[in-house]
N, C-alpha and C. Protein backbone atom coordinates (compact mmCIF):
# COMPACT_ATOMS: atom_id res chain seq x y z
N UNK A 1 6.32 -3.21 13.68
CA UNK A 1 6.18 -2.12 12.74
C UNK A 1 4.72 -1.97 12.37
N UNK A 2 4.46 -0.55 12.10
CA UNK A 2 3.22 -0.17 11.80
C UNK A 2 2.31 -1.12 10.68
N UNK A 3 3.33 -0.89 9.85
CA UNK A 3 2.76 -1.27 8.32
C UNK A 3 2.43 -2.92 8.03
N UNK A 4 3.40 -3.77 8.88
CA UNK A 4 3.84 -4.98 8.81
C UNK A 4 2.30 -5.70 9.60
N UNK A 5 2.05 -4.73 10.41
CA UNK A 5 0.69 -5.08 11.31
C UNK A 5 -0.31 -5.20 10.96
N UNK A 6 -0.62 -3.90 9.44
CA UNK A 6 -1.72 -3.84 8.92
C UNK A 6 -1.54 -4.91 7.77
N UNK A 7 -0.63 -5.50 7.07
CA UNK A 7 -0.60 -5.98 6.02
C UNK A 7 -0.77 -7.37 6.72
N UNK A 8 -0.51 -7.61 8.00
CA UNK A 8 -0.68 -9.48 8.72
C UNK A 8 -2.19 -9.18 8.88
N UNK A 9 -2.94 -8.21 9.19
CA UNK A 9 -4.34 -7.98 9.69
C UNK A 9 -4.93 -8.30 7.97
N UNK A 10 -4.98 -7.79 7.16
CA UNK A 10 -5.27 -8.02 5.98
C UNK A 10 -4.86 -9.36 5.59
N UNK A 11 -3.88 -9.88 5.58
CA UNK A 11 -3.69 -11.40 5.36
C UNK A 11 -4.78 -12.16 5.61
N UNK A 12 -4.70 -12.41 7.04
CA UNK A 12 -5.97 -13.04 8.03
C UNK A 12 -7.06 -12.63 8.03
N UNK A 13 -7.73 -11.70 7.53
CA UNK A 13 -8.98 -11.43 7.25
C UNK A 13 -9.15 -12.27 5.86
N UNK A 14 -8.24 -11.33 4.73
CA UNK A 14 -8.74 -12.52 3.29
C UNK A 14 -8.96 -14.04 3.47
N UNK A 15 -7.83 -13.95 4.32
CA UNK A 15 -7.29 -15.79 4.04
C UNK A 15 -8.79 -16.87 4.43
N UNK A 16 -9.83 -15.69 4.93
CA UNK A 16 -11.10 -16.86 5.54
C UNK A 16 -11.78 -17.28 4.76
N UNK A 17 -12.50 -18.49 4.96
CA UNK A 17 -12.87 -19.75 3.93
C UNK A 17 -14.20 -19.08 3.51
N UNK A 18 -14.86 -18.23 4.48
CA UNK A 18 -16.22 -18.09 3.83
C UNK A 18 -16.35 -16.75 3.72
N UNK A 19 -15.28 -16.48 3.20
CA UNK A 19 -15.17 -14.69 2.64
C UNK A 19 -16.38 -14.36 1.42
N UNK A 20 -16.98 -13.19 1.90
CA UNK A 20 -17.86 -13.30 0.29
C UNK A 20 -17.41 -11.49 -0.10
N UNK A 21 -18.36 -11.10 -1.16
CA UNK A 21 -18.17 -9.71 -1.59
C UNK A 21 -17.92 -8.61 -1.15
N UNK A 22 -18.75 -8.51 -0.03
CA UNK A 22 -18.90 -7.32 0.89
C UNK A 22 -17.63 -7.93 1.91
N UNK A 23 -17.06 -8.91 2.23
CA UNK A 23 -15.79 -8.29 3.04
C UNK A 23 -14.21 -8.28 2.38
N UNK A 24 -14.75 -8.72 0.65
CA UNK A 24 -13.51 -8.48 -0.11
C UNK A 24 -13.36 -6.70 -0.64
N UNK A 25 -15.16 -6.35 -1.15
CA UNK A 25 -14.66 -4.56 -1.12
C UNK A 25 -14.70 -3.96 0.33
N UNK A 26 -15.10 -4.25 1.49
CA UNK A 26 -14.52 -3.66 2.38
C UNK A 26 -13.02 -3.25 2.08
N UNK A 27 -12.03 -4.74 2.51
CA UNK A 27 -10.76 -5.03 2.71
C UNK A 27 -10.63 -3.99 1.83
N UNK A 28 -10.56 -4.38 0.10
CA UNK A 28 -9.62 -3.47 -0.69
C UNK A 28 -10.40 -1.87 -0.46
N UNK A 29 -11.76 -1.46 -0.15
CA UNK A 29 -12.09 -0.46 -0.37
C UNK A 29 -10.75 0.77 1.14
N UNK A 30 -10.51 -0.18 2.14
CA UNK A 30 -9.75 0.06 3.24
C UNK A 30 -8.35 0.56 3.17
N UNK A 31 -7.69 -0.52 2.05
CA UNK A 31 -6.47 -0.62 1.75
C UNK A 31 -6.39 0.72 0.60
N UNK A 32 -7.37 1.04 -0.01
CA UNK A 32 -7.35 1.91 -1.15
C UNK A 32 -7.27 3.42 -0.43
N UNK A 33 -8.29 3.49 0.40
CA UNK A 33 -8.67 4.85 1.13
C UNK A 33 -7.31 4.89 2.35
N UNK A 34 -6.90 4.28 3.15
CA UNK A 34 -6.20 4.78 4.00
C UNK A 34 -4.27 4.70 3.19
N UNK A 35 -3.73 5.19 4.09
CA UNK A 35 -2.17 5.58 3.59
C UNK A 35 -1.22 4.82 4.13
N UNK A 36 -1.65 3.78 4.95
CA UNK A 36 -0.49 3.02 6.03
C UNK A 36 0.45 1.80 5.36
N UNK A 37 -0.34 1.32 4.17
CA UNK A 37 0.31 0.52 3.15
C UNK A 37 0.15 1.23 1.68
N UNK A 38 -0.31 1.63 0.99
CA UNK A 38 -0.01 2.44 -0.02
C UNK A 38 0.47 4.33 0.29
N UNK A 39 0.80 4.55 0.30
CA UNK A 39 1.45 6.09 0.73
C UNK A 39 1.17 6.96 -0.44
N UNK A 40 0.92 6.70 -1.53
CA UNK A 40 1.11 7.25 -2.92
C UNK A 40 0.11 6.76 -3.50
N UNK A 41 -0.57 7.45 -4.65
CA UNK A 41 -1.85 7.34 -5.64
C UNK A 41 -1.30 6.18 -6.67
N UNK A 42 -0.03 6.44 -6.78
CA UNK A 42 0.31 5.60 -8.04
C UNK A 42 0.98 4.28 -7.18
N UNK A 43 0.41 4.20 -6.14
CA UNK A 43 1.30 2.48 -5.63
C UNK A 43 -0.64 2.07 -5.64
N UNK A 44 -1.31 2.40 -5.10
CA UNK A 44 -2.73 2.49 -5.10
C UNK A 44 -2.78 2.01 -6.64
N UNK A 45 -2.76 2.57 -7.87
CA UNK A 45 -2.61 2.31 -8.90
C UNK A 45 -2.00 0.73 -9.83
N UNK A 46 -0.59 0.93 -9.22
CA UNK A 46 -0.21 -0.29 -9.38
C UNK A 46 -1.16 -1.80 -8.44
N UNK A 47 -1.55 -1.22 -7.41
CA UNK A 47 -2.08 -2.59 -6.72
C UNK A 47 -3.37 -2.88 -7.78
N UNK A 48 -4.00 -1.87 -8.13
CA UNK A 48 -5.26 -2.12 -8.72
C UNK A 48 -5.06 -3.36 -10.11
N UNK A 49 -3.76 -2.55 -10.56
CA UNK A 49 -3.62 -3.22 -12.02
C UNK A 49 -3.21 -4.61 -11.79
N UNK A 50 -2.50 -4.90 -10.56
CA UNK A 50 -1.59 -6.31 -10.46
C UNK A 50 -2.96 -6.97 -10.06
N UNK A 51 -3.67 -6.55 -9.14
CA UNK A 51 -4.97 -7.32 -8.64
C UNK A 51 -5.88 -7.65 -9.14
N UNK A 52 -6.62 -6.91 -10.23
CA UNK A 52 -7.50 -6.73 -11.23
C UNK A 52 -7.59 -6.74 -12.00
N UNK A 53 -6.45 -6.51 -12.79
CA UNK A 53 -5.81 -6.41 -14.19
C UNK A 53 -7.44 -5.57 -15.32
N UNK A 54 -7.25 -4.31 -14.24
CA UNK A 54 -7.62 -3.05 -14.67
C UNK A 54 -7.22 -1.62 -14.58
N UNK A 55 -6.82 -0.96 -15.60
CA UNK A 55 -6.39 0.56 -15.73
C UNK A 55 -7.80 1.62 -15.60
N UNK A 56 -7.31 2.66 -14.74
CA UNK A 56 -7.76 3.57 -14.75
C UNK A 56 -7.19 4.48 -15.44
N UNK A 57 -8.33 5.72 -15.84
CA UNK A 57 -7.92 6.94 -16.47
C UNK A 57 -6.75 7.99 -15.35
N UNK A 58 -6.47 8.98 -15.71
CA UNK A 58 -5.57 9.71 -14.90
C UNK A 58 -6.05 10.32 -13.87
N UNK A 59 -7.33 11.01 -14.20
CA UNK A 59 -8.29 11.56 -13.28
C UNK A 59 -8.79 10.75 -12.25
N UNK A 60 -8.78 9.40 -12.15
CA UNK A 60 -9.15 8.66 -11.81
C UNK A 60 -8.43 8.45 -10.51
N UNK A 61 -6.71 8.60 -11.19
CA UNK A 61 -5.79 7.55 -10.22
C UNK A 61 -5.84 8.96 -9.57
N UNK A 62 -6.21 9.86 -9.05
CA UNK A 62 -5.86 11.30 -8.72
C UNK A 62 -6.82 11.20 -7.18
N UNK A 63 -7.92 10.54 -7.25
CA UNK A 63 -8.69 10.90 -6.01
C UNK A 63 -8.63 9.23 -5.68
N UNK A 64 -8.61 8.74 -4.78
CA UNK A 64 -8.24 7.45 -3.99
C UNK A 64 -9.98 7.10 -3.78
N UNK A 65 -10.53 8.24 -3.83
CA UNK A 65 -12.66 7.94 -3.43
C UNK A 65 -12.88 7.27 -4.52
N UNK A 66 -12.51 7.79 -5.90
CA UNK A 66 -13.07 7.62 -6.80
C UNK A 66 -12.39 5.72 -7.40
N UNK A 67 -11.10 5.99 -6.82
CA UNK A 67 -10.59 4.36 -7.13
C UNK A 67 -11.10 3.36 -6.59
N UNK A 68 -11.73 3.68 -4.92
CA UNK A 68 -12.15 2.46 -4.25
C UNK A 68 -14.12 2.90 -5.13
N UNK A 69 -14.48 3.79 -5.28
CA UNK A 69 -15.69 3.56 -5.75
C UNK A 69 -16.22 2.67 -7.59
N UNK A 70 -15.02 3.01 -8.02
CA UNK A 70 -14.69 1.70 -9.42
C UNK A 70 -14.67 0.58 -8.96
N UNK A 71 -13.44 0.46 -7.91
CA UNK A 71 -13.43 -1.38 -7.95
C UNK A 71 -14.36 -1.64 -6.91
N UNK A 72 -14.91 -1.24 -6.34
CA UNK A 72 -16.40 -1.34 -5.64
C UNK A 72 -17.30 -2.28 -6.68
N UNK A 73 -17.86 -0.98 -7.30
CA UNK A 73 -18.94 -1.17 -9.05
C UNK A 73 -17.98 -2.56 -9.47
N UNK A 74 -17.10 -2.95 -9.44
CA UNK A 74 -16.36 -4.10 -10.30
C UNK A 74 -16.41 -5.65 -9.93
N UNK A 75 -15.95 -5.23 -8.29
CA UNK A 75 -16.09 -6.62 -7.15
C UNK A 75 -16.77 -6.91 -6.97
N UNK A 76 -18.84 -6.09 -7.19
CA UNK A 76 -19.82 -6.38 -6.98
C UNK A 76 -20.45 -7.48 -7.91
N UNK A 77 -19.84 -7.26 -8.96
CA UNK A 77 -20.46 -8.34 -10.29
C UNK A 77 -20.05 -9.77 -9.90
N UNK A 78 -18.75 -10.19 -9.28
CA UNK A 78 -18.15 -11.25 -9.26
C UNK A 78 -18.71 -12.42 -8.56
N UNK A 79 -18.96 -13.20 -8.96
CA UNK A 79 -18.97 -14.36 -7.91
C UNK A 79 -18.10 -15.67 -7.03
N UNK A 80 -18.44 -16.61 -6.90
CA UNK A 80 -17.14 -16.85 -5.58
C UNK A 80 -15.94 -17.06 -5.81
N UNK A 81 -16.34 -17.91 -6.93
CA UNK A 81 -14.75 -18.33 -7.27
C UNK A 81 -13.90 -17.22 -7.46
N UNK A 82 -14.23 -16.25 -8.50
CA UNK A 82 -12.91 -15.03 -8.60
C UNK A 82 -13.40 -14.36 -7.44
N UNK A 83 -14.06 -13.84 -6.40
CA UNK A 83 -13.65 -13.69 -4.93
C UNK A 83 -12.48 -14.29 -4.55
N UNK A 84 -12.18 -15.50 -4.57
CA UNK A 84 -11.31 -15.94 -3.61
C UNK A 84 -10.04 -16.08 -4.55
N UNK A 85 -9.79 -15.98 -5.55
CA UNK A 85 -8.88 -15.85 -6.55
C UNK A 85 -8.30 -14.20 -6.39
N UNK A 86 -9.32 -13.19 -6.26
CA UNK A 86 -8.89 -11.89 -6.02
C UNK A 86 -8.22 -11.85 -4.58
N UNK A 87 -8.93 -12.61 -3.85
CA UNK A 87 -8.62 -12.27 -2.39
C UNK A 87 -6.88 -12.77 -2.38
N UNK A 88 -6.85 -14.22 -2.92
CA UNK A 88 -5.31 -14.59 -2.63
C UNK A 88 -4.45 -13.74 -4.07
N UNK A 89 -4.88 -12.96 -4.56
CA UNK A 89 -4.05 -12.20 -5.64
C UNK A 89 -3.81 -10.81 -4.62
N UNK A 90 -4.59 -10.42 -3.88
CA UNK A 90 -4.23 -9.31 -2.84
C UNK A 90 -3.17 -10.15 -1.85
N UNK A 91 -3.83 -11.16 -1.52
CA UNK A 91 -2.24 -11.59 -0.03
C UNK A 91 -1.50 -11.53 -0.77
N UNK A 92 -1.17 -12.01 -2.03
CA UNK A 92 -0.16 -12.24 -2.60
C UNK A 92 0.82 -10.81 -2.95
N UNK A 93 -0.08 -9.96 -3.12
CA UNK A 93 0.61 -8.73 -4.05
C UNK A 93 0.98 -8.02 -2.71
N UNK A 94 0.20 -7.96 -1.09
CA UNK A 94 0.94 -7.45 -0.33
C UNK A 94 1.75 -7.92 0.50
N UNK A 95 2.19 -9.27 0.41
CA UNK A 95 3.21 -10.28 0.43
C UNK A 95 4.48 -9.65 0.04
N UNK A 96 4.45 -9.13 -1.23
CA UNK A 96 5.60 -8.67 -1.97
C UNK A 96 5.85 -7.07 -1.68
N UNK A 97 4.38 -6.44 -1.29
CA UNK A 97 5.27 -5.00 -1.04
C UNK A 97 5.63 -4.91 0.21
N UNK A 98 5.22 -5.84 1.22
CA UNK A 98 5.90 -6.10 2.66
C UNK A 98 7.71 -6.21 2.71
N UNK A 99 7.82 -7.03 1.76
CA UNK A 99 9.49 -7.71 1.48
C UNK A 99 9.88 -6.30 0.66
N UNK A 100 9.24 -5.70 -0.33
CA UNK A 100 10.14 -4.87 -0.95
C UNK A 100 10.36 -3.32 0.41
N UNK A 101 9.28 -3.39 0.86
CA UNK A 101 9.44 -2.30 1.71
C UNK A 101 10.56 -2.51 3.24
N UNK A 102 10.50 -3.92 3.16
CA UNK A 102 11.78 -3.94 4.30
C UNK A 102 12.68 -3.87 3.60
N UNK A 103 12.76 -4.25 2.48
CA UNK A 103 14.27 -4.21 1.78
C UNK A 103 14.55 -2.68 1.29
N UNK A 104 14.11 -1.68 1.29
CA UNK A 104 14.26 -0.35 1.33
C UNK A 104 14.26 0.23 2.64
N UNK A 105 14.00 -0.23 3.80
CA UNK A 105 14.75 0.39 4.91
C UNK A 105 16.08 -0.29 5.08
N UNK A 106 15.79 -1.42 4.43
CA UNK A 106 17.74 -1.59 5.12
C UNK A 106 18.94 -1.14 3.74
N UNK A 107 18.48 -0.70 3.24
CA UNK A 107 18.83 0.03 1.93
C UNK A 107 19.42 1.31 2.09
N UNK A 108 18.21 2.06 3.00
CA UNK A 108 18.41 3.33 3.26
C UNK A 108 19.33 3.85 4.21
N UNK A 109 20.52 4.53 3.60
CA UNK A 109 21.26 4.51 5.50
C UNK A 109 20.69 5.78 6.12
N UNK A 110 20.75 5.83 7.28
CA UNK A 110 20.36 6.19 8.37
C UNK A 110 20.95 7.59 8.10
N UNK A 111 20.49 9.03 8.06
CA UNK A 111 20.63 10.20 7.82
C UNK A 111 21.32 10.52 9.39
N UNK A 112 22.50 11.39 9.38
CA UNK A 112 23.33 12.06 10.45
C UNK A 112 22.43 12.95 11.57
N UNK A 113 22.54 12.72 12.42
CA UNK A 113 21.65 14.01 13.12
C UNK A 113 22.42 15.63 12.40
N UNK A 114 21.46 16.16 13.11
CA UNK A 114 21.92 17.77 12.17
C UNK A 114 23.23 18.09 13.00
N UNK A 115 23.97 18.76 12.21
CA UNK A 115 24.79 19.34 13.89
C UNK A 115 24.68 20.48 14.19
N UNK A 116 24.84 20.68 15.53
CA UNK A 116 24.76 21.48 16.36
C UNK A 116 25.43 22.78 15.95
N UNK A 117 24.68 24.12 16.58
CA UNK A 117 25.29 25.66 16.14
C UNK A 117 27.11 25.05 16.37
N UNK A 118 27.32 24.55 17.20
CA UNK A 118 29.38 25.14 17.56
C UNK A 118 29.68 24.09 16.33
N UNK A 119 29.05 23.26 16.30
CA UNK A 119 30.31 22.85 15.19
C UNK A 119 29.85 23.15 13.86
N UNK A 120 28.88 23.44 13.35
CA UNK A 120 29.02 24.49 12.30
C UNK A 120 30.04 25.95 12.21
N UNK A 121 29.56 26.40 13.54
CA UNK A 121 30.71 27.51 13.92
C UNK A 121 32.64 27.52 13.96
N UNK A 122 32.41 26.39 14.58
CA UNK A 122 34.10 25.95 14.18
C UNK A 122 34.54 25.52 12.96
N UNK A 123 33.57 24.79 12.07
CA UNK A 123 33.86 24.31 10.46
C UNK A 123 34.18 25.85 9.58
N UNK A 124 33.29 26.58 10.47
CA UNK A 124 33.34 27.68 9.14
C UNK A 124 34.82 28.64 9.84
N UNK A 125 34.89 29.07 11.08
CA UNK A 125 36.26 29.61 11.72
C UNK A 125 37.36 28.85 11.30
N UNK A 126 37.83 27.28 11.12
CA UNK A 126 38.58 26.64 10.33
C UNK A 126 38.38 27.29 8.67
N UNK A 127 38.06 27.51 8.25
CA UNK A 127 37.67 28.07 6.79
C UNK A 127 38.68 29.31 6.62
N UNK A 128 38.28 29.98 7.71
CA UNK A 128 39.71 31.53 8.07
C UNK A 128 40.63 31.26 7.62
């Protein structure tokens, strides 16, 4: 699966021993801007708050540029130790939307194909 690929690629990048600043806002600046694991502004949102345990304004959570350019300005101040405390608070948090997101496809049942013109046509001639 698509998603499952990018979230093991992100694992294994954080998980390295001599991770420093610039490849922790890469990672999240990556995860923020593209759609393949967050799909929505407000899951983007929630990761920020579980990770950072920082809120943005509304305007804020609205453009995805402007979210990875905050926690940019934010991750830059830090030094190593909360680096690597942030980094395993990200495996961790996409740990969990990996599991919740398989557990909503097998949740979801599987939608009917459409049917076809005749048997619409015969449902509604039965109707006569």
């Amino acid at each position: 699966m698509n998603q499952n690929k990018h979230i093991d690629y992100f694992h294994g990048y954080l998980s390295k021993k001599d991770l420093n600043v610039v490849d922790l806002i890469g990672a999240i600046t990556v995860l923020i801007i593209t759609k393949d694991i967050f799909t929505k502004n407000s899951e983007v949102k929630e990761f920020i708050k579980c990770v950072l345990n920082v809120n943005f304004p509304e305007y804020v959570v609205k453009s995805r540029t402007l979210m990875a350019a905050r926690v940019g300005r934010l991750l830059i101040e830090l030094d190593a130790g909360q680096i690597l405390r942030i980094a395993e608070n990200v495996i961790e948090y996409l740990g969990k939307v990996s599991i919740e997101k398989n557990q909503d496809k097998e949740l979801k049942p599987k939608r009917n194909k459409k049917k076809n013109e005749n048997e619409k046509l015969e449902k509604w001639l039965k109707g006569l």
